[in-house]
PDB file of N, CA and C in Angstrom:
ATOM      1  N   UNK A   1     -49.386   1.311  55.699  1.00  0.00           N
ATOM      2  CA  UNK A   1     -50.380   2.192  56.288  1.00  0.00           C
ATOM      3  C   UNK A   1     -49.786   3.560  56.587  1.00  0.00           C
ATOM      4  N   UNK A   2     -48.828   3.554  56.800  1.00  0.00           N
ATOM      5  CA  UNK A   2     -47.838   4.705  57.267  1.00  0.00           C
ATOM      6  C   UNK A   2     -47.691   5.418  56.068  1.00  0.00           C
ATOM      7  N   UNK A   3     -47.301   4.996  55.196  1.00  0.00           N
ATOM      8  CA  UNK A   3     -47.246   5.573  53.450  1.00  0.00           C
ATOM      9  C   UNK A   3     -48.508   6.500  53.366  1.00  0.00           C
ATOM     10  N   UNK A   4     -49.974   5.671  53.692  1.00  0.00           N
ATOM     11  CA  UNK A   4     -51.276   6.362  53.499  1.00  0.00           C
ATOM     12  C   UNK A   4     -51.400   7.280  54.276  1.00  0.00           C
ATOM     13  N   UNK A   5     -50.482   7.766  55.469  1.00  0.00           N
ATOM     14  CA  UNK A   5     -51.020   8.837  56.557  1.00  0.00           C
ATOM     15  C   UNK A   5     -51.734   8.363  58.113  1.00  0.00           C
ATOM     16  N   UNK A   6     -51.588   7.223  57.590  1.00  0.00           N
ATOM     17  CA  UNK A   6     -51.528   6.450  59.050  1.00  0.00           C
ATOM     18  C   UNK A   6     -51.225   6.619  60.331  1.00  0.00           C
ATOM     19  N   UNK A   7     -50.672   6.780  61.337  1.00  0.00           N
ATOM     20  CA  UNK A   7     -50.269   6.585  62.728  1.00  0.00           C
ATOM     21  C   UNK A   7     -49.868   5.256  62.904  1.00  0.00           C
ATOM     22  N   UNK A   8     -49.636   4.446  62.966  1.00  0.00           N
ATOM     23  CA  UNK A   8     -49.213   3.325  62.946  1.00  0.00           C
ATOM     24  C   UNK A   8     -47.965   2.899  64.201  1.00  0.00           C
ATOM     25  N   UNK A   9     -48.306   1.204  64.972  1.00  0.00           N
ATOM     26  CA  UNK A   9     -47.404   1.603  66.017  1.00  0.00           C
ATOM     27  C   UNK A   9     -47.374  -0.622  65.533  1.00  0.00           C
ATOM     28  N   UNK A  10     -45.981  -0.703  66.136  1.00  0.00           N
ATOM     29  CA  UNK A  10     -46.217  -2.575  65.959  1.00  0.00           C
ATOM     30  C   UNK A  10     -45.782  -3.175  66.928  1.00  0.00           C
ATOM     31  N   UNK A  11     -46.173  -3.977  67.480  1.00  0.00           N
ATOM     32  CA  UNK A  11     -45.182  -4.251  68.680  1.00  0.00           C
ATOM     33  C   UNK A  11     -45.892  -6.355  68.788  1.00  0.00           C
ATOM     34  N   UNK A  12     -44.298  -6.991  69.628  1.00  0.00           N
ATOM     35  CA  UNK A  12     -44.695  -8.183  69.888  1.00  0.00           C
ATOM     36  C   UNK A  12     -45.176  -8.197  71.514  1.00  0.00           C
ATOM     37  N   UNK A  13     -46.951  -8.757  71.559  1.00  0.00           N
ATOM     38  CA  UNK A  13     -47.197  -9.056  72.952  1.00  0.00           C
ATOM     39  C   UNK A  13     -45.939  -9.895  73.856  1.00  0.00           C
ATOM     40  N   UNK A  14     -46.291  -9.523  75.213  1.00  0.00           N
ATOM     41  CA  UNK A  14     -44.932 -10.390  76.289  1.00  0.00           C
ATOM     42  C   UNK A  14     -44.717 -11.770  75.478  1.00  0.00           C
ATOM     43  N   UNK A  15     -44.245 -12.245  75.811  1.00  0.00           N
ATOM     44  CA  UNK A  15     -43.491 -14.013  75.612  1.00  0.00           C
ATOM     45  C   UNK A  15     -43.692 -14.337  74.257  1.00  0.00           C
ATOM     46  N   UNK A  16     -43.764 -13.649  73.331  1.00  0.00           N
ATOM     47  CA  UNK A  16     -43.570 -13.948  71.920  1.00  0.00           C
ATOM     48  C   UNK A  16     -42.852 -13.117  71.133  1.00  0.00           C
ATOM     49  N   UNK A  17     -42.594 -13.712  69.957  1.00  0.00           N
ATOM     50  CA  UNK A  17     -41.430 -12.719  69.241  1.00  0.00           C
ATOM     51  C   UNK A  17     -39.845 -12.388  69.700  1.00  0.00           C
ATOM     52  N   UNK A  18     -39.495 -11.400  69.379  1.00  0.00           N
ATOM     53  CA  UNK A  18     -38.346 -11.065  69.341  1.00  0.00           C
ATOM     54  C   UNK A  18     -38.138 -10.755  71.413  1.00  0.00           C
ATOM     55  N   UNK A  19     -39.509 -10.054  71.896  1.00  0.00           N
ATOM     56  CA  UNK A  19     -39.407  -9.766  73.393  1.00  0.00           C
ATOM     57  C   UNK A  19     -39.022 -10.836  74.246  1.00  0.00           C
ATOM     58  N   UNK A  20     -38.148 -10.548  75.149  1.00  0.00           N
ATOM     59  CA  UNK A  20     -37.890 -11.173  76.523  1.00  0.00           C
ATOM     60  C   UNK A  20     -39.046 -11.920  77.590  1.00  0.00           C
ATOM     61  N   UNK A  21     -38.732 -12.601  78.460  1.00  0.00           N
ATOM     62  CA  UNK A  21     -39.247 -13.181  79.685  1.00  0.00           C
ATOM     63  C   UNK A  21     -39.062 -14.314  79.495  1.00  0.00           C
ATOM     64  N   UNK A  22     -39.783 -14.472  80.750  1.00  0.00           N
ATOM     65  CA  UNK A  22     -40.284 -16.409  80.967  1.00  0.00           C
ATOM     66  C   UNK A  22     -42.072 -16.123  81.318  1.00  0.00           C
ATOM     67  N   UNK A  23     -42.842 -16.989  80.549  1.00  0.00           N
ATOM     68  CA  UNK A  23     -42.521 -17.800  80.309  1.00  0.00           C
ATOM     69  C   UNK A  23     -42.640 -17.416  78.720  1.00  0.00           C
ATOM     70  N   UNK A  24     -41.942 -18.602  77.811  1.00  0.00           N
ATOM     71  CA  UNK A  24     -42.214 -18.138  76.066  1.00  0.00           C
ATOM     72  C   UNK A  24     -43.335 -18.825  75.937  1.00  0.00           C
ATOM     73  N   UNK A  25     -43.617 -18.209  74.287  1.00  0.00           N
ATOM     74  CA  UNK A  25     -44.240 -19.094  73.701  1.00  0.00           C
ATOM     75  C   UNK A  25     -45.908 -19.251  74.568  1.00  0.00           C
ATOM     76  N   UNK A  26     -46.120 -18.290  74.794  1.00  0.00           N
ATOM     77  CA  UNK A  26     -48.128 -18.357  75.311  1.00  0.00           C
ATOM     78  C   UNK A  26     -48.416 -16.970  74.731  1.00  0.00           C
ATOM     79  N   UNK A  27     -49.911 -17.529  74.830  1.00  0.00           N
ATOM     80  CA  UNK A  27     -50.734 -16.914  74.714  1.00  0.00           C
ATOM     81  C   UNK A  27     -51.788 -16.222  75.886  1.00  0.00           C
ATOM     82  N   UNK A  28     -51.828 -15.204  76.625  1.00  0.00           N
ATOM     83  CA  UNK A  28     -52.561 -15.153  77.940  1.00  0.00           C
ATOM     84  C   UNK A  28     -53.243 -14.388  77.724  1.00  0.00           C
ATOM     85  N   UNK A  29     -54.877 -14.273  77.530  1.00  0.00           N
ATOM     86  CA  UNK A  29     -55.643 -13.149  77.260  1.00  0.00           C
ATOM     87  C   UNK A  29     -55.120 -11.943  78.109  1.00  0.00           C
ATOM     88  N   UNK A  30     -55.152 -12.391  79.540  1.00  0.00           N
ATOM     89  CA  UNK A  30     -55.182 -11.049  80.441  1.00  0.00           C
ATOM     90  C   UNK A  30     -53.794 -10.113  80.027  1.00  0.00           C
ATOM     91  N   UNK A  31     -52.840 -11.016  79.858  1.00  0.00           N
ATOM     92  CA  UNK A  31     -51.257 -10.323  79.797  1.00  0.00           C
ATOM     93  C   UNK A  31     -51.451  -9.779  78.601  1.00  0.00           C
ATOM     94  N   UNK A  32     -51.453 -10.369  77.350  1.00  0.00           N
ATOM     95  CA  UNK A  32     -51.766  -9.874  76.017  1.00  0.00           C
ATOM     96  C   UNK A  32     -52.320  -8.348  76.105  1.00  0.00           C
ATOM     97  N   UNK A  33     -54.005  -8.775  76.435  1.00  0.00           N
ATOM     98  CA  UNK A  33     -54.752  -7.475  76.704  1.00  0.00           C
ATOM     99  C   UNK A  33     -54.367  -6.403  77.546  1.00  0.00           C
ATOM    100  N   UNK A  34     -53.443  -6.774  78.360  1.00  0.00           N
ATOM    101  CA  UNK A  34     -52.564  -5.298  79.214  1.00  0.00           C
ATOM    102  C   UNK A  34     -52.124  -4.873  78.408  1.00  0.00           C
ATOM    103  N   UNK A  35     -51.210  -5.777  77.598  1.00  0.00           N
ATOM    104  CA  UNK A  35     -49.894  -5.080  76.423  1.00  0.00           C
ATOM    105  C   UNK A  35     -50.751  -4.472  75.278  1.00  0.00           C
ATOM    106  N   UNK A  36     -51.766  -4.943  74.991  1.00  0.00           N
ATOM    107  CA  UNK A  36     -51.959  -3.860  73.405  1.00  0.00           C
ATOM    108  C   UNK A  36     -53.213  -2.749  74.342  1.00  0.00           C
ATOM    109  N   UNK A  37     -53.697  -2.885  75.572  1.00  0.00           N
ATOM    110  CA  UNK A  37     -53.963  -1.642  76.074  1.00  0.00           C
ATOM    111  C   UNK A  37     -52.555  -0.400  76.712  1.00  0.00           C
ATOM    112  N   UNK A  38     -51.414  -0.723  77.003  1.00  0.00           N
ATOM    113  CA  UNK A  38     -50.357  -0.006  76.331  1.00  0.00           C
ATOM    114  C   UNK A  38     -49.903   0.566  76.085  1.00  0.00           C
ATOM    115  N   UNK A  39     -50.319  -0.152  74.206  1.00  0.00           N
ATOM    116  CA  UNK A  39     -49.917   0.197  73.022  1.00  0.00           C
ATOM    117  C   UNK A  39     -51.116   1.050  72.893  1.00  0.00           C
ATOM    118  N   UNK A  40     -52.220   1.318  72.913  1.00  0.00           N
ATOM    119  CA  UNK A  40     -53.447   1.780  72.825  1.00  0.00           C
ATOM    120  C   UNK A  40     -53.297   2.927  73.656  1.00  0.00           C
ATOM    121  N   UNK A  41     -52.950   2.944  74.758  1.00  0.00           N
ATOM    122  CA  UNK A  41     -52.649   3.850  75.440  1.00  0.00           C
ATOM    123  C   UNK A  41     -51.516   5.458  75.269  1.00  0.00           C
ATOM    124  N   UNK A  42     -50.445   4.594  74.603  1.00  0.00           N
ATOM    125  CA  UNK A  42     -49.548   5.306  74.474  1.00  0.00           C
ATOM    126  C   UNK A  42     -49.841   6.176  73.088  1.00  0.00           C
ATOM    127  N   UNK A  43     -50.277   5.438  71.824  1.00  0.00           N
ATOM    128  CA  UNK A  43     -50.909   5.872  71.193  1.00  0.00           C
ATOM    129  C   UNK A  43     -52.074   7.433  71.312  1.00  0.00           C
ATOM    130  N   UNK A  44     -52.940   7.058  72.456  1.00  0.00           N
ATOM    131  CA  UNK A  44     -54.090   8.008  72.641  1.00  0.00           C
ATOM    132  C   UNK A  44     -53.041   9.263  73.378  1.00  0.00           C
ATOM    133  N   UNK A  45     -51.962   9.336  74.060  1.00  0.00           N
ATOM    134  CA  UNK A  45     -51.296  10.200  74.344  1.00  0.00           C
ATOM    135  C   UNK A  45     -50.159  11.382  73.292  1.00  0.00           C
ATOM    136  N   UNK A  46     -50.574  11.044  72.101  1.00  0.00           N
ATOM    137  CA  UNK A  46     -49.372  11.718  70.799  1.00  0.00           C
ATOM    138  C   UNK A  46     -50.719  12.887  70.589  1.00  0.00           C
ATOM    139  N   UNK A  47     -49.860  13.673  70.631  1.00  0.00           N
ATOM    140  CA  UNK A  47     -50.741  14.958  70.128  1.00  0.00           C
ATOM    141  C   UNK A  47     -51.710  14.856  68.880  1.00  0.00           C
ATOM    142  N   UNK A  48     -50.851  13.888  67.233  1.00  0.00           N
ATOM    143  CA  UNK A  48     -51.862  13.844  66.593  1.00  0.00           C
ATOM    144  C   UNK A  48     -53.062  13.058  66.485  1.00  0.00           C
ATOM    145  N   UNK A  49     -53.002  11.763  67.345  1.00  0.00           N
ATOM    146  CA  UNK A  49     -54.505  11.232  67.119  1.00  0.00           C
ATOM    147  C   UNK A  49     -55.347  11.762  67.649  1.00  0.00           C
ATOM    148  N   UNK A  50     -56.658  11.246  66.889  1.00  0.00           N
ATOM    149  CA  UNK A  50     -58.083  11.391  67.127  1.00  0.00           C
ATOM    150  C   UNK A  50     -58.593  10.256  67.823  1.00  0.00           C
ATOM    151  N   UNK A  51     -58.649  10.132  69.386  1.00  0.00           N
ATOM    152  CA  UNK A  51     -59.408   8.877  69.511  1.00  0.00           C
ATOM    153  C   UNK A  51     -60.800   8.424  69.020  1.00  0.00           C
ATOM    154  N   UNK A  52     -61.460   9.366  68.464  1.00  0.00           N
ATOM    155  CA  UNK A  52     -62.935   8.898  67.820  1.00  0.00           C
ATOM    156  C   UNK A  52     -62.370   8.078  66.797  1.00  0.00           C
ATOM    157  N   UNK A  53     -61.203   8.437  66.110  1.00  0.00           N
ATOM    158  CA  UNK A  53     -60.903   7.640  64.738  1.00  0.00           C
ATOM    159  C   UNK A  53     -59.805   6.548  64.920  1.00  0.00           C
ATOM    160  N   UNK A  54     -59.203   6.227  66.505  1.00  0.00           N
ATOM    161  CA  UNK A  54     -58.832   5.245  66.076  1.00  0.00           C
ATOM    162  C   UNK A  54     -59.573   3.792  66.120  1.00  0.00           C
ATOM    163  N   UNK A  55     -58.678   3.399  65.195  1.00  0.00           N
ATOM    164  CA  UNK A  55     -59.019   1.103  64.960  1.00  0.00           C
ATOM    165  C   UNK A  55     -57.749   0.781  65.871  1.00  0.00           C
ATOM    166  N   UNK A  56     -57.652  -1.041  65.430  1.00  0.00           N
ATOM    167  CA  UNK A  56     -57.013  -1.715  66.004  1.00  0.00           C
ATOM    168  C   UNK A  56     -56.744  -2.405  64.655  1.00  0.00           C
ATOM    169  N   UNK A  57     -55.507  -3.615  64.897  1.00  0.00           N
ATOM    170  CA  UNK A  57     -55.426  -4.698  63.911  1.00  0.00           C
ATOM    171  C   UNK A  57     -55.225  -5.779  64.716  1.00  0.00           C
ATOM    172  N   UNK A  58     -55.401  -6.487  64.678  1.00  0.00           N
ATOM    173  CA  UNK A  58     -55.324  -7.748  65.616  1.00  0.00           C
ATOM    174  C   UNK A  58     -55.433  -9.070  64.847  1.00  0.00           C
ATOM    175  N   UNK A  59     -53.888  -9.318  64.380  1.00  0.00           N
ATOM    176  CA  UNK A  59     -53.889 -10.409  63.561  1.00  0.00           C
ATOM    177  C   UNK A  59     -54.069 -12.131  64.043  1.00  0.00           C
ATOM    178  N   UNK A  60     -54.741 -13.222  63.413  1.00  0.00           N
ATOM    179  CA  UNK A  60     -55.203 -14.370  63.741  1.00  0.00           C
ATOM    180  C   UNK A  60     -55.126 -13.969  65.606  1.00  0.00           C
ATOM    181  N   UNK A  61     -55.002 -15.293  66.358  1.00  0.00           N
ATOM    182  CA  UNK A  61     -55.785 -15.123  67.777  1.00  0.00           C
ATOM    183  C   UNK A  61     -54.974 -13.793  68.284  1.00  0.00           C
ATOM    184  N   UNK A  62     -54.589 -12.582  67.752  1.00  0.00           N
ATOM    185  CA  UNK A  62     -54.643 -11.716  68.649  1.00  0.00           C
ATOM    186  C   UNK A  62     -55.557 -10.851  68.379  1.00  0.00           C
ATOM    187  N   UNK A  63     -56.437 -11.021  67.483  1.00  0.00           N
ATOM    188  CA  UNK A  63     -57.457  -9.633  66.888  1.00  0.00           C
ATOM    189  C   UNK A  63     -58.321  -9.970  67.855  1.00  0.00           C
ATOM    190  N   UNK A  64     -59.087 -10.556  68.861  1.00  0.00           N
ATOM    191  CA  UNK A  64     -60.019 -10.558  70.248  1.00  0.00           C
ATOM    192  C   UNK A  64     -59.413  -9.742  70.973  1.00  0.00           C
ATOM    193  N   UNK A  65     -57.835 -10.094  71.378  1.00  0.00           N
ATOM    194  CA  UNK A  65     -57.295  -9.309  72.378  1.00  0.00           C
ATOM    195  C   UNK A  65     -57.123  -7.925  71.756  1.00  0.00           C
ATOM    196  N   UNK A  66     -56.919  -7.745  70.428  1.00  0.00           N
ATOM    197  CA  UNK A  66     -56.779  -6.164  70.327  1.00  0.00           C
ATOM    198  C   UNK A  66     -57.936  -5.813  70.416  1.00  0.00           C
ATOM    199  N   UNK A  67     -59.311  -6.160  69.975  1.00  0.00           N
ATOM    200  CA  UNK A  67     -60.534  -5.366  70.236  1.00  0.00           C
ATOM    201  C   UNK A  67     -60.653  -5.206  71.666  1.00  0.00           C
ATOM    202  N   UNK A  68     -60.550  -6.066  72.686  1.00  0.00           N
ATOM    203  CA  UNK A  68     -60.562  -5.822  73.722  1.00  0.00           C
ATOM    204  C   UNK A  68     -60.115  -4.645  74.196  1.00  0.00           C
ATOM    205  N   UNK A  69     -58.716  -4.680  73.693  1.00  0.00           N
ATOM    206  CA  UNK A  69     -58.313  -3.575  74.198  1.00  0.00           C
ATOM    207  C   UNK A  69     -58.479  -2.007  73.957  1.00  0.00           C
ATOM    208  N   UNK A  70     -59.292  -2.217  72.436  1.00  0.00           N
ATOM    209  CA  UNK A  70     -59.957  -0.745  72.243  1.00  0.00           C
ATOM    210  C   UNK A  70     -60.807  -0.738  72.560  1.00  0.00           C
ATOM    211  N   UNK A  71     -61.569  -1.119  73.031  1.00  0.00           N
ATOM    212  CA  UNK A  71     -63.002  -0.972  73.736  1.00  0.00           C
ATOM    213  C   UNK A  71     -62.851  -0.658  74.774  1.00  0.00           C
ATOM    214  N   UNK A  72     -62.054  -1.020  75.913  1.00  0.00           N
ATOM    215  CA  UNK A  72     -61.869  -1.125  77.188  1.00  0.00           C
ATOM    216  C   UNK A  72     -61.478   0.797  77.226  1.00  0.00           C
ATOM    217  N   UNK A  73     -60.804   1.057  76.165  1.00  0.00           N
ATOM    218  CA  UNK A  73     -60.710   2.973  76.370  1.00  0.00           C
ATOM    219  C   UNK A  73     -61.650   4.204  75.347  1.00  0.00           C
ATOM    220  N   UNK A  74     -62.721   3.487  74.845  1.00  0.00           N
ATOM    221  CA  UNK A  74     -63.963   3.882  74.719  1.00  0.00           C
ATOM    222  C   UNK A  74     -65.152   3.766  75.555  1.00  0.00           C
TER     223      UNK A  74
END
């Protein structure tokens, strides 16, 4: 996406992936949805986006929590 002119940002929600804590290995709507609001956040702060034009990607059960979280700053 980045190749196409993208903005592009990737990150692992808390307790999964490569990131730290306790506890591992969950899934928590509310915690999730803090973290890719954020990422959403930090995003809407770079001089070049357009928030009218941004999306989200939110792959298998995290694509609820990423819509969530773009909606929540529209």
């Amino acid at each position: 996406m980045a190749e196409r002119g993208f903005l592009t940002i990737a990150f692992d929600p808390s307790y999964t992936g490569e990131s730290g804590g306790e506890p591992r290995y969950i899934a928590s709507p509310d915690i999730n949805t803090e973290d890719f609001c954020t990422a959403v956040g930090f995003l809407y702060a770079q001089d070049k986006v357009l928030p009218e034009r941004m999306w989200i990607i939110g792959l298998c059960g995290w694509g609820g929590m990423a819509l969530n979280a773009l909606f929540i700053f529209r």
